[in-house]
C-alpha atoms as a PDB file:
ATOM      1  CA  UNK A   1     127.179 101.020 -53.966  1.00  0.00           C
ATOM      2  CA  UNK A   2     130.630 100.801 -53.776  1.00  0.00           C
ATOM      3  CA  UNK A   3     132.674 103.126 -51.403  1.00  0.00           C
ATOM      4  CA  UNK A   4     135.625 103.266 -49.629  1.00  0.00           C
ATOM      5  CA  UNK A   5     136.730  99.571 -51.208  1.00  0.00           C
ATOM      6  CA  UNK A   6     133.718  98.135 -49.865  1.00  0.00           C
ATOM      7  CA  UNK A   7     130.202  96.973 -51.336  1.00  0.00           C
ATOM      8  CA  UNK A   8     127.210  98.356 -48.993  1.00  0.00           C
ATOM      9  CA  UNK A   9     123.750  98.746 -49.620  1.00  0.00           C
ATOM     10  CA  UNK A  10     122.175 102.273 -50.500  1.00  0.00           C
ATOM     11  CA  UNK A  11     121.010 104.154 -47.391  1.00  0.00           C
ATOM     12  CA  UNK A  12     116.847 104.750 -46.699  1.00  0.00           C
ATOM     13  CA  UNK A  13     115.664 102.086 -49.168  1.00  0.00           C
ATOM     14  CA  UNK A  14     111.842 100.849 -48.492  1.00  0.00           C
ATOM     15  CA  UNK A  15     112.040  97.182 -50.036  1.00  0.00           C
ATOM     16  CA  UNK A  16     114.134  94.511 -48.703  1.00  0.00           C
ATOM     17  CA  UNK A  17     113.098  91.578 -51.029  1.00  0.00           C
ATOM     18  CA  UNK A  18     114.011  88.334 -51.784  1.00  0.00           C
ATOM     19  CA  UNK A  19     114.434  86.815 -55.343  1.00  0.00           C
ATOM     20  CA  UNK A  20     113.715  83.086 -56.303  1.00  0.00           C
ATOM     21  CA  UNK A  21     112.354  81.395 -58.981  1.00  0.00           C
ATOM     22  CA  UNK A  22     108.409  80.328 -58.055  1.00  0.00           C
ATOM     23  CA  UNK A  23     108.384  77.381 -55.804  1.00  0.00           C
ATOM     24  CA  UNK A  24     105.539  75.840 -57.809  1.00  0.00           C
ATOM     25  CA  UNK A  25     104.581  76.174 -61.981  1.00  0.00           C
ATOM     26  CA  UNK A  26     101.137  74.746 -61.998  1.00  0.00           C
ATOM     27  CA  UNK A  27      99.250  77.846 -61.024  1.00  0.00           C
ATOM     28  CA  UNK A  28      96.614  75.706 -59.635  1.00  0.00           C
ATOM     29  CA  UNK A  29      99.203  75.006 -56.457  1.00  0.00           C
ATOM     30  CA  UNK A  30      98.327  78.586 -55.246  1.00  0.00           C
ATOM     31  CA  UNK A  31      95.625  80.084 -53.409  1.00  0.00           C
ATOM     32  CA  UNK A  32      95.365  83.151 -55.376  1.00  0.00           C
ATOM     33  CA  UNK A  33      96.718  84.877 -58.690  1.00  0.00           C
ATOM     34  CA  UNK A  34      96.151  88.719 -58.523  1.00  0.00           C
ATOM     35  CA  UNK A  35      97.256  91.420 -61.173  1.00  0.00           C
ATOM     36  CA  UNK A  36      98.355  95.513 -60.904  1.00  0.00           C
ATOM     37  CA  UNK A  37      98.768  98.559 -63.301  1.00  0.00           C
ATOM     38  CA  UNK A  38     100.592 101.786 -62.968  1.00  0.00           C
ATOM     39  CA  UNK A  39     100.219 103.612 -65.833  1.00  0.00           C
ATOM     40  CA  UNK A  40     102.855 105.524 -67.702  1.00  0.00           C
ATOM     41  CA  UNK A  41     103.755 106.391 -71.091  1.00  0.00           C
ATOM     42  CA  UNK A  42     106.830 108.595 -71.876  1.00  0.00           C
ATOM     43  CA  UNK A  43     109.588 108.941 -69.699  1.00  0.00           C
ATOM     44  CA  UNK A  44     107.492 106.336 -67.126  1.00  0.00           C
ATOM     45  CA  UNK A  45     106.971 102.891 -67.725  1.00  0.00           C
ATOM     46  CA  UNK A  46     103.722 101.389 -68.041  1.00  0.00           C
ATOM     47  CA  UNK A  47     104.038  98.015 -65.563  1.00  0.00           C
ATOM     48  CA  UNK A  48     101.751  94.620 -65.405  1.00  0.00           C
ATOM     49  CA  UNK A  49     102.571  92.920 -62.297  1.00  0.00           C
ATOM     50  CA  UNK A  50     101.444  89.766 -61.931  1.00  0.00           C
ATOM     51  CA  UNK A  51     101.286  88.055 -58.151  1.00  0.00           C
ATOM     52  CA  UNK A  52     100.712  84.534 -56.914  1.00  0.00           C
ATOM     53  CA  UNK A  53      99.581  84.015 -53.052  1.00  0.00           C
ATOM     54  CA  UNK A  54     100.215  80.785 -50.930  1.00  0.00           C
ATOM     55  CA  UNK A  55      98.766  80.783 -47.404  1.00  0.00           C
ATOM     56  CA  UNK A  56     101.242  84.682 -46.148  1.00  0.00           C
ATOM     57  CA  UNK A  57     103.783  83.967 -49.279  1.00  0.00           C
ATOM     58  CA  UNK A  58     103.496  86.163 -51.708  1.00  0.00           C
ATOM     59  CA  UNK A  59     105.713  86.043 -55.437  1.00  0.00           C
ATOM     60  CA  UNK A  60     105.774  89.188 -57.811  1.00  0.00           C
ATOM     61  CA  UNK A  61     106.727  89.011 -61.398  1.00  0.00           C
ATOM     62  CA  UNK A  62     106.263  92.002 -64.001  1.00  0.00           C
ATOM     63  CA  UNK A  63     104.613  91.083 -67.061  1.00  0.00           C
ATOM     64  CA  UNK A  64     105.034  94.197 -69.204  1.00  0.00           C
ATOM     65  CA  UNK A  65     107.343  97.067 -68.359  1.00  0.00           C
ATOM     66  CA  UNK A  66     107.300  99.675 -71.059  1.00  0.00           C
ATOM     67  CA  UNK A  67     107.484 103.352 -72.589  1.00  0.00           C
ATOM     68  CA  UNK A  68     105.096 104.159 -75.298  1.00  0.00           C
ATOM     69  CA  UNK A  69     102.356 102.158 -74.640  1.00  0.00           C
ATOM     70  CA  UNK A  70      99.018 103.854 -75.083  1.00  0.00           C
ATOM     71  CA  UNK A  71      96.403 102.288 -72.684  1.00  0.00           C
ATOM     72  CA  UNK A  72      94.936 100.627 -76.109  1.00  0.00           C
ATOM     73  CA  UNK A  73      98.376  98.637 -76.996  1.00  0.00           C
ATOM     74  CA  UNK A  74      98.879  98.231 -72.847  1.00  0.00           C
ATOM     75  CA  UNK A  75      95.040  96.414 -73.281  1.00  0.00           C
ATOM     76  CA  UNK A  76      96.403  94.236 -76.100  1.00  0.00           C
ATOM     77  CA  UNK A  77      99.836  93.669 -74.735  1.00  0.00           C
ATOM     78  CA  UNK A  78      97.662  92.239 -71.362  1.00  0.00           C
ATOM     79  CA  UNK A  79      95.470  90.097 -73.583  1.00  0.00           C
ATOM     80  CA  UNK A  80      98.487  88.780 -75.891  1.00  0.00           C
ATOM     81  CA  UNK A  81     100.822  87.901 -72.859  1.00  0.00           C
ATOM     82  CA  UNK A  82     100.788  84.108 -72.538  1.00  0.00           C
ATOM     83  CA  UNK A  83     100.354  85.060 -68.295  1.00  0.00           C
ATOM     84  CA  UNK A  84      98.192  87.315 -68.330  1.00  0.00           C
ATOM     85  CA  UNK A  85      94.783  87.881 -67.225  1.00  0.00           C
ATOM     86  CA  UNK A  86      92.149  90.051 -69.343  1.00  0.00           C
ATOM     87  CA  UNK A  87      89.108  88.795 -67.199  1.00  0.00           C
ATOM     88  CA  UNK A  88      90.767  88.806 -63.607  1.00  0.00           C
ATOM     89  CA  UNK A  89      89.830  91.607 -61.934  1.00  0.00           C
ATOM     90  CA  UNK A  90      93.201  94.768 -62.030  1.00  0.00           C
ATOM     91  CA  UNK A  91      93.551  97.106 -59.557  1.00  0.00           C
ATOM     92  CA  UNK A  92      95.229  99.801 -61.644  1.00  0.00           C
ATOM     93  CA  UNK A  93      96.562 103.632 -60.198  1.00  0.00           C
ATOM     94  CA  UNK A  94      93.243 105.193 -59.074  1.00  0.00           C
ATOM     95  CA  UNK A  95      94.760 109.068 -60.379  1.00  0.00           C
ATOM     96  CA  UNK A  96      94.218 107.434 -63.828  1.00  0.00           C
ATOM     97  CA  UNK A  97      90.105 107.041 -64.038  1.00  0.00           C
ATOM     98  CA  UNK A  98      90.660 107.886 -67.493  1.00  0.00           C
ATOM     99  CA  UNK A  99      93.037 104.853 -68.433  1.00  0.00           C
ATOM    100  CA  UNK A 100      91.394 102.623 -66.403  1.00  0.00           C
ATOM    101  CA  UNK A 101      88.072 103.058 -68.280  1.00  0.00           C
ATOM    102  CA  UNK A 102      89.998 102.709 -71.482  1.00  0.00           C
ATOM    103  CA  UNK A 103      91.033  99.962 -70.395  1.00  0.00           C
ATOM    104  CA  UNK A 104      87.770  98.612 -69.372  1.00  0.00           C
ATOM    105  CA  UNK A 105      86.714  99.614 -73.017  1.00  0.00           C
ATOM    106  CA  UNK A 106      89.294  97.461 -74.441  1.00  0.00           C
ATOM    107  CA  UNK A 107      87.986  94.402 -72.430  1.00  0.00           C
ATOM    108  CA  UNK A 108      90.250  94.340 -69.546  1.00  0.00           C
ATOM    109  CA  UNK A 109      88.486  93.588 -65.881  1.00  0.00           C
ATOM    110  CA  UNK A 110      90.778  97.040 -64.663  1.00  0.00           C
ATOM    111  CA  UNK A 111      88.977  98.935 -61.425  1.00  0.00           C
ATOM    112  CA  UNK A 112      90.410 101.877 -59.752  1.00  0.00           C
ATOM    113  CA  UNK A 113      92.546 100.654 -56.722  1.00  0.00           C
ATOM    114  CA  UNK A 114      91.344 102.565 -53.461  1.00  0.00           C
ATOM    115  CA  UNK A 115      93.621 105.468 -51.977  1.00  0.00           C
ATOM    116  CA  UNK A 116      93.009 107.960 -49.644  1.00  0.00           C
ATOM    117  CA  UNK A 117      95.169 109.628 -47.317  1.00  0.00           C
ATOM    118  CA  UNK A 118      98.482 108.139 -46.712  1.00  0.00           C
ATOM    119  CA  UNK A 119      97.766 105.178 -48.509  1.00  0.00           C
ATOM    120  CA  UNK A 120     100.913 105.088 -50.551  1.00  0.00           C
ATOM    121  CA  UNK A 121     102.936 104.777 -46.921  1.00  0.00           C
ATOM    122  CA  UNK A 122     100.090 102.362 -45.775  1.00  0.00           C
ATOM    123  CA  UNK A 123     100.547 100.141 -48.820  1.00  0.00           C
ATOM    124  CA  UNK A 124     104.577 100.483 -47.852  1.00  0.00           C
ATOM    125  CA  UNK A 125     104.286  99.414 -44.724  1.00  0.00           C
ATOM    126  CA  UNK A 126     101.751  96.825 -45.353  1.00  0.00           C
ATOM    127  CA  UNK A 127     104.318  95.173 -48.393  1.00  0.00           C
ATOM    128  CA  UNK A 128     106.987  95.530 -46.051  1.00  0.00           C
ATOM    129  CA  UNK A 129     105.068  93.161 -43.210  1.00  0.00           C
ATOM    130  CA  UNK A 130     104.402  90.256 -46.168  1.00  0.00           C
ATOM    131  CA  UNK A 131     106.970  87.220 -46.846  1.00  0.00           C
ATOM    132  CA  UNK A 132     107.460  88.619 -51.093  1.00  0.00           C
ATOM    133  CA  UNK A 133     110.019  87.054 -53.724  1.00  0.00           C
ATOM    134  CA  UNK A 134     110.892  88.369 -56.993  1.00  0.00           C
ATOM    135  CA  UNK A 135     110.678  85.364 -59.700  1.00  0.00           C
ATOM    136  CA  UNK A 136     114.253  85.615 -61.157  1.00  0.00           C
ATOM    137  CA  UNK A 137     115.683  82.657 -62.310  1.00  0.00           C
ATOM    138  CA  UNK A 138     119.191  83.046 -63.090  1.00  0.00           C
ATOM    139  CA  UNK A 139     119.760  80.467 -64.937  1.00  0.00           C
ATOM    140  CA  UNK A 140     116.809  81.728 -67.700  1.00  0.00           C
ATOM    141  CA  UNK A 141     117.725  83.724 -70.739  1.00  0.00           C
ATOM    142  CA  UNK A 142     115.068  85.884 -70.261  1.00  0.00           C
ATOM    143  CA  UNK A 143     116.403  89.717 -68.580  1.00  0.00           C
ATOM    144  CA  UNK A 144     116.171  90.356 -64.856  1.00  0.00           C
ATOM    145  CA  UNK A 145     113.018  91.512 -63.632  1.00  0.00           C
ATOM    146  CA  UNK A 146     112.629  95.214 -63.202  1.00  0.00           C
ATOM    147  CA  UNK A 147     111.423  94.968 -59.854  1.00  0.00           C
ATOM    148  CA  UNK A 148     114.761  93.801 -58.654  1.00  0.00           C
ATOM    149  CA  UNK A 149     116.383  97.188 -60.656  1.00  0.00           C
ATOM    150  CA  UNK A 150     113.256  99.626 -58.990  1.00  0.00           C
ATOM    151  CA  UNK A 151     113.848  98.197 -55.252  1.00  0.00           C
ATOM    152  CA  UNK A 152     117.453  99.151 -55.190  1.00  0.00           C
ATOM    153  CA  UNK A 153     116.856 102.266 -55.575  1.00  0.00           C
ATOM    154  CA  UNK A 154     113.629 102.910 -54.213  1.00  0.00           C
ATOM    155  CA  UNK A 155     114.274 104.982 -50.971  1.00  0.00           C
ATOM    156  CA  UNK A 156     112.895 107.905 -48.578  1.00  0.00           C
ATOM    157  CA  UNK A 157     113.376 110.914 -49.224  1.00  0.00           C
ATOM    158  CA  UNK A 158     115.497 113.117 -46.748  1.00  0.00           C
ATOM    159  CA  UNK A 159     115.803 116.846 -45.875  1.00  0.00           C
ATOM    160  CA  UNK A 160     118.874 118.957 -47.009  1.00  0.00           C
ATOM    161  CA  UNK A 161     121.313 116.877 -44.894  1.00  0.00           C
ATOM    162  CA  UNK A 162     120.350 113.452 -46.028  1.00  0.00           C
ATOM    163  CA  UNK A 163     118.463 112.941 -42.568  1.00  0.00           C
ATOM    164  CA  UNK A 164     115.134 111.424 -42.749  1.00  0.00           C
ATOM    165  CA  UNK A 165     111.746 113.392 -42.898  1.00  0.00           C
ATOM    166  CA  UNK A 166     109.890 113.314 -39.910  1.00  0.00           C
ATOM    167  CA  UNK A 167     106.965 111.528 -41.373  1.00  0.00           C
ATOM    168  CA  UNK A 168     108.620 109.278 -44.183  1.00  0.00           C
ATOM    169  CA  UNK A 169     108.165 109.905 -48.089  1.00  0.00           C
ATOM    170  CA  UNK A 170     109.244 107.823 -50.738  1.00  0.00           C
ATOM    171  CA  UNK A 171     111.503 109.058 -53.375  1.00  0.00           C
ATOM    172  CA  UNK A 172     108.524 108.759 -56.488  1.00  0.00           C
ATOM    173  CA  UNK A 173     111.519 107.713 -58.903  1.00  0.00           C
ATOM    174  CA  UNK A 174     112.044 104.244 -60.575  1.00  0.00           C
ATOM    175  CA  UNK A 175     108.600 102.563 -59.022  1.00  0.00           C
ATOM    176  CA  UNK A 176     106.320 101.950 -61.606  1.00  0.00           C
ATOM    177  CA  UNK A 177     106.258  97.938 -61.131  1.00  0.00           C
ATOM    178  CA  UNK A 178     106.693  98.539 -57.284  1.00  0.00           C
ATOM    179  CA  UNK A 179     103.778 100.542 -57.148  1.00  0.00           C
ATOM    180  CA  UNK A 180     101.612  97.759 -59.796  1.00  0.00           C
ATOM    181  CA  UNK A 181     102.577  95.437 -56.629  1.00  0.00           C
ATOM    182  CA  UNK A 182     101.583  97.573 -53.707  1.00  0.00           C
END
């Protein structure tokens, strides 16, 4: 944001991240290699987050980030990415028991992520405790990383006035990968 000739950061936002390429390539280095969904299809993305765990470190990458894919092509597009992981077991958005079983269908180790009440804040609060980088490498060809784009503007809502709610709500806008992570 850019106001009043100065740069400052957007007001409210939930996700203070750090970006860095991974400390380590040989996935064998880490203690654990985990995978999300959140489904979309038109206006939403689909994401495929894919996250590596060293002792309380934690670094995110998305996978696939796309419009259009039905939950057939998403199972393929898992399958044919060189880092992904059909047989690992997915936590994917548990309001999509559909998609996740077509998923399942299509050979993908997908399970229905556990919510109940106030779990989205939870999960928030729980991300926002853990040590996580964003693999970007600037250096690489390859585009920046959507998560970096979604957590800049991922923020709480506010009332009329632009003061915060008394019990905090994210803005559910531009958080399709975020939401694969948490």
């Amino acid at each position: 944001i850019y106001k009043y000739g100065r740069w400052a950061a957007a007001k409210g936002l939930i996700y203070h991240f750090k970006t860095g390429p991974l400390p380590n390539l040989n996935e064998d280095w880490y203690d654990d290699i985990f995978y999300g969904v959140d489904f979309g299809y038109s206006i939403n993305p689909a994401a495929y987050v894919k996250i590596y765990r060293k002792a309380m470190r934690f670094w995110v990458r998305t996978l696939i980030y796309e419009t259009g894919l039905t939950n057939p092509n998403m199972a393929r597009a898992i399958k044919e990415h060189a880092e992904g992981d059909p047989e690992a077991m997915t936590p994917c958005d548990s309001s999509e028991t559909k998609s996740i079983q077509e998923l399942k269908d299509n050979g993908i180790n997908a399970f229905e992520a556990i919510a109940g009440p106030d779990s989205v804040e939870f999960g928030i609060t729980l991300l926002q405790t853990l040590d996580i980088t964003i693999v970007d490498d600037p250096d690489s060809d390859e585009p920046q990383d959507p998560l970096i784009d979604e957590q800049s503007t991922y923020k709480w809502a506010t009332d009329k006035n632009g003061e915060p709610l008394p019990k905090p709500k994210p803005v559910k806008i531009n958080d399709h990968a975020l939401d694969a992570v948490r």
